[in-house]
N, C-alpha and C. Protein backbone atom coordinates (compact mmCIF):
# COMPACT_ATOMS: atom_id res chain seq x y z
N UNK A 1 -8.42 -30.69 5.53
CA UNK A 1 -7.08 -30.40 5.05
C UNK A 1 -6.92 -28.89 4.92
N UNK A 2 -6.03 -28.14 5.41
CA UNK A 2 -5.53 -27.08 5.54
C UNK A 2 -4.83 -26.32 4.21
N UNK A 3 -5.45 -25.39 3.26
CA UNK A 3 -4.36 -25.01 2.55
C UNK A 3 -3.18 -24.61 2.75
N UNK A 4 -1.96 -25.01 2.20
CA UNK A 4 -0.79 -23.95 2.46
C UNK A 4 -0.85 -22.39 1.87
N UNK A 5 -0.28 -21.83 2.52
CA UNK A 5 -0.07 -20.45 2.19
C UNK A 5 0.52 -20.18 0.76
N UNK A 6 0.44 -19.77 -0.02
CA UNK A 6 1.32 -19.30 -1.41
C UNK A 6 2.34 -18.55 -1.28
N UNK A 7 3.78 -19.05 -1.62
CA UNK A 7 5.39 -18.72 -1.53
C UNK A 7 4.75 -16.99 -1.56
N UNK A 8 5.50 -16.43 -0.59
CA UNK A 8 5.30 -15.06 -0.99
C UNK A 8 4.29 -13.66 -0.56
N UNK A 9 3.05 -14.74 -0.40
CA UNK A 9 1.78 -13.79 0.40
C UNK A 9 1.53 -14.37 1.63
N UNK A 10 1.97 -13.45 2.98
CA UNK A 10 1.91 -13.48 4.14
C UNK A 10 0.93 -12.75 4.69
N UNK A 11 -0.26 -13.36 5.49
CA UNK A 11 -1.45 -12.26 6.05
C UNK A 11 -0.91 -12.85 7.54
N UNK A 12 -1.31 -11.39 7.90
CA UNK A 12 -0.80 -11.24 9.93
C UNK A 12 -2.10 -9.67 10.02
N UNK A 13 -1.47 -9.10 11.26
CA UNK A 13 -1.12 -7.80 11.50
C UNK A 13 -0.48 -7.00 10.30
N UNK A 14 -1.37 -6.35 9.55
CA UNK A 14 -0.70 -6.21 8.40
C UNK A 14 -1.40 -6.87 7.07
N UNK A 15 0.07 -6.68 6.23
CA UNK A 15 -0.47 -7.56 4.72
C UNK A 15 1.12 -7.97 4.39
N UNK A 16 1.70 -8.41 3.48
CA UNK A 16 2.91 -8.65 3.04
C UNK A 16 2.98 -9.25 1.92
N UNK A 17 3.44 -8.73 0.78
CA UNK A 17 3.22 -9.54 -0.56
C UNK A 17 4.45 -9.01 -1.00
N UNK A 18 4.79 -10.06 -1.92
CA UNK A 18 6.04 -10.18 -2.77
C UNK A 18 6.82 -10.80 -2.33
N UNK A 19 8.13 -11.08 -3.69
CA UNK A 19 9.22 -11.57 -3.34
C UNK A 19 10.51 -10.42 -3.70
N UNK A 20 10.26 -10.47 -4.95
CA UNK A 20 11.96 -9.44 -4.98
C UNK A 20 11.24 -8.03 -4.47
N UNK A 21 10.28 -7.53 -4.62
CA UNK A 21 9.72 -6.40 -4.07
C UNK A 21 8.86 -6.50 -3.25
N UNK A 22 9.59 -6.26 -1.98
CA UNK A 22 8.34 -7.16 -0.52
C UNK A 22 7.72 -6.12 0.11
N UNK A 23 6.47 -5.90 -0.35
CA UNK A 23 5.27 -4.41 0.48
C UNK A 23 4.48 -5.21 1.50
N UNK A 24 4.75 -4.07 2.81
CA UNK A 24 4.29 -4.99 4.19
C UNK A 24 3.27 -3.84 4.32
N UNK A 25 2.24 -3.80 4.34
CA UNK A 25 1.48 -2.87 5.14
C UNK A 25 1.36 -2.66 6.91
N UNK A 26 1.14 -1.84 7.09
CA UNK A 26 1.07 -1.56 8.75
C UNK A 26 -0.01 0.09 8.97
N UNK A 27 -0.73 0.28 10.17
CA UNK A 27 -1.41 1.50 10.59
C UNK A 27 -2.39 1.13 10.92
N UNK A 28 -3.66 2.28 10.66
CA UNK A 28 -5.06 2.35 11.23
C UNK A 28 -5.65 3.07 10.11
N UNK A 29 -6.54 2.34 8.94
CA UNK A 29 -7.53 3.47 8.09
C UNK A 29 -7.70 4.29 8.53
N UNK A 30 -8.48 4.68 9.88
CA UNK A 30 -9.23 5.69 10.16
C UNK A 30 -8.36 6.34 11.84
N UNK A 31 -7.47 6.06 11.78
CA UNK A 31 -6.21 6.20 12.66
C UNK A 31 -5.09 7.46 12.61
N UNK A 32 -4.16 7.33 12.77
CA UNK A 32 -3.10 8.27 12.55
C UNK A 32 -2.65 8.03 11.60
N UNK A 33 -2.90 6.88 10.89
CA UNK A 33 -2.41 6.66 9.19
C UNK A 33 -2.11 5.23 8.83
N UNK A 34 -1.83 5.03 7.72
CA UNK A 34 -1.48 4.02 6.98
C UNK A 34 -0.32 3.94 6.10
N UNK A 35 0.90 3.04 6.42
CA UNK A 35 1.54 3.24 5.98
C UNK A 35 2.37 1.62 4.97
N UNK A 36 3.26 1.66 4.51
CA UNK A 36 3.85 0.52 3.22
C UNK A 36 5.49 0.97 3.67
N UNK A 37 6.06 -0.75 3.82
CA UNK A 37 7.31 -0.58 3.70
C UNK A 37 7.60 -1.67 2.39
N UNK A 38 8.89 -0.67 1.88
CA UNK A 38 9.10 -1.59 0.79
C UNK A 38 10.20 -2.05 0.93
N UNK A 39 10.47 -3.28 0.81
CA UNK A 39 12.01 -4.13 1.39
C UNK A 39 12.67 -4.21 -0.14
N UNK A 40 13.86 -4.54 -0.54
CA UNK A 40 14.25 -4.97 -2.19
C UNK A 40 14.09 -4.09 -2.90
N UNK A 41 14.19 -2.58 -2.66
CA UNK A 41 14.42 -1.28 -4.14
C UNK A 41 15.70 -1.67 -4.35
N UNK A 42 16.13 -1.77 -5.30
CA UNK A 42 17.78 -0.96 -5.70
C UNK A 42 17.79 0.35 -5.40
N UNK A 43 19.61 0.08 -5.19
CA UNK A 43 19.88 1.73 -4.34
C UNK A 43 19.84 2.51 -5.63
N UNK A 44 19.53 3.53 -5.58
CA UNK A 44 19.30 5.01 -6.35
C UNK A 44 17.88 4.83 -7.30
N UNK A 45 16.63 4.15 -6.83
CA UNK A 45 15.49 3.59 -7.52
C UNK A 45 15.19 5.41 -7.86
N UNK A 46 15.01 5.67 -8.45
CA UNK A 46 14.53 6.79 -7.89
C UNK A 46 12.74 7.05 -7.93
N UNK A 47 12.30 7.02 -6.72
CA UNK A 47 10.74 7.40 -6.22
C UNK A 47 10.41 8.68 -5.56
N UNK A 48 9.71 9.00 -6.07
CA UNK A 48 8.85 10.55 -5.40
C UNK A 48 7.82 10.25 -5.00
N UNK A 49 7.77 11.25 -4.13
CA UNK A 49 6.10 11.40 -3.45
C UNK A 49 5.33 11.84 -4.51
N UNK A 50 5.40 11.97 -5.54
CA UNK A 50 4.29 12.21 -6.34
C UNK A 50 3.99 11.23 -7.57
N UNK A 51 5.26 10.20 -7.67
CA UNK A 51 4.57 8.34 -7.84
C UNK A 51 3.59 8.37 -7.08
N UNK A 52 3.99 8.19 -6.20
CA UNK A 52 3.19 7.83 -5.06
C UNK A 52 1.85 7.95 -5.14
N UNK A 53 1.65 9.83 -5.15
CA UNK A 53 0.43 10.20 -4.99
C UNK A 53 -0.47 10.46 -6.00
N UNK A 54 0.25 10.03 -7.42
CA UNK A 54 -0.61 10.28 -8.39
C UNK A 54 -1.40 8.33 -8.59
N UNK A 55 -0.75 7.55 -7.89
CA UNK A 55 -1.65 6.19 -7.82
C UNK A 55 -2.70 6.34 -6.17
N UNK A 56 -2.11 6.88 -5.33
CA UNK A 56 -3.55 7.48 -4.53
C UNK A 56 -4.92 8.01 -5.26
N UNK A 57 -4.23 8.77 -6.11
CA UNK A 57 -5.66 10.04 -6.56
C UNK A 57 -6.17 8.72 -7.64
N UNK A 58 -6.01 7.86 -8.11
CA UNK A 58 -6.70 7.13 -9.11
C UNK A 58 -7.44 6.46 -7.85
N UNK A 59 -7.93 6.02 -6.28
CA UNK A 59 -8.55 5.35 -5.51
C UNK A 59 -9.15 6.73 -5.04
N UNK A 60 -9.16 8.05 -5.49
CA UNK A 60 -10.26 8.89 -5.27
C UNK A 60 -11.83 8.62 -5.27
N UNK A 61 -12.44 9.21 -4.04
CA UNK A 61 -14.31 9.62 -4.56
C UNK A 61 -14.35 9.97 -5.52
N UNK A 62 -15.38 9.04 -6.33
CA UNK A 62 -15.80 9.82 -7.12
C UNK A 62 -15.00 9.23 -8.87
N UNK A 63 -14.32 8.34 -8.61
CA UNK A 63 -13.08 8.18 -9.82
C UNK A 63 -14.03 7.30 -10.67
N UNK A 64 -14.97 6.55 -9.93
CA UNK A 64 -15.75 5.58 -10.54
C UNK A 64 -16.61 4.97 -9.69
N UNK A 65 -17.45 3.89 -10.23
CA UNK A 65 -19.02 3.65 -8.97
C UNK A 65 -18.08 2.80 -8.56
N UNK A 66 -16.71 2.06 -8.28
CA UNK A 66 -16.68 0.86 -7.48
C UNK A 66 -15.68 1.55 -6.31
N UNK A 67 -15.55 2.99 -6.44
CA UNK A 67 -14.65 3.24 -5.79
C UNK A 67 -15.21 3.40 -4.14
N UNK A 68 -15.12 3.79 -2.80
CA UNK A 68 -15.20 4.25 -1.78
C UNK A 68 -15.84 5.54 -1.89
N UNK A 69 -17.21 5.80 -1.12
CA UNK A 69 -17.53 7.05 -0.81
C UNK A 69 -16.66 8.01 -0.02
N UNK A 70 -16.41 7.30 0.34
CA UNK A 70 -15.50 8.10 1.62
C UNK A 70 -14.52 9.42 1.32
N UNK A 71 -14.86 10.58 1.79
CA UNK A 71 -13.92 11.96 1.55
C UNK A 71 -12.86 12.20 2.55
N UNK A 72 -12.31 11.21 2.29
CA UNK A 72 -10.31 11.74 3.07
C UNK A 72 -9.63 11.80 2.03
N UNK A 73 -8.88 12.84 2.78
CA UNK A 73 -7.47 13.30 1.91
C UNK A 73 -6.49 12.08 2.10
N UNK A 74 -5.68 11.63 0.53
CA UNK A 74 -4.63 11.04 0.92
C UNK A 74 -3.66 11.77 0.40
N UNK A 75 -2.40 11.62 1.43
CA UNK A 75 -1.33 12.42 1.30
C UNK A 75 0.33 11.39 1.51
N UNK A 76 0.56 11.56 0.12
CA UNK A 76 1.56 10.35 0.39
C UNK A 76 2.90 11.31 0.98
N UNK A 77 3.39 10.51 1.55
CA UNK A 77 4.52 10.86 2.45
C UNK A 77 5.73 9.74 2.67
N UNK A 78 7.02 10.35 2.22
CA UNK A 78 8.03 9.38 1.68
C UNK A 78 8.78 9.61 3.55
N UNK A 79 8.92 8.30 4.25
CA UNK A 79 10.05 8.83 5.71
C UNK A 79 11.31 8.19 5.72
């Protein structure tokens, strides 16, 4: 017997979770980038790139032992 999927979390190409706030992932980790679309803001939400990038820097080297060794820069970027 096959589980069904749970209302809401879609795995493909990608990732896709939510309902009133639907984040699709799309890119390449180690690629030209990685990027999140967000479907369902209200108009005038207001978000900065530096929301953004101050929840990047908490998945920093180094933030804690469960985190990623790995030394790339992340650089959030609003398009």
């Amino acid at each position: 017997r096959r589980a069904r999927p749970r209302p809401g979390l879609r795995m493909g190409m990608g990732n896709t979770f939510g309902r009133l706030f639907r984040i699709s992932t799309w890119g390449e980790s180690h690629g030209g980038g990685v990027g999140v679309t967000i479907d369902g803001c209200p108009p005038r939400l207001p978000l900065t790139v530096e929301d953004i990038q101050a929840e990047l820097a908490r998945r920093r080297p180094g933030q804690s032992r469960i985190v990623t060794p790995r030394n790339e820069a992340d650089a959030a970027e609003i398009l």
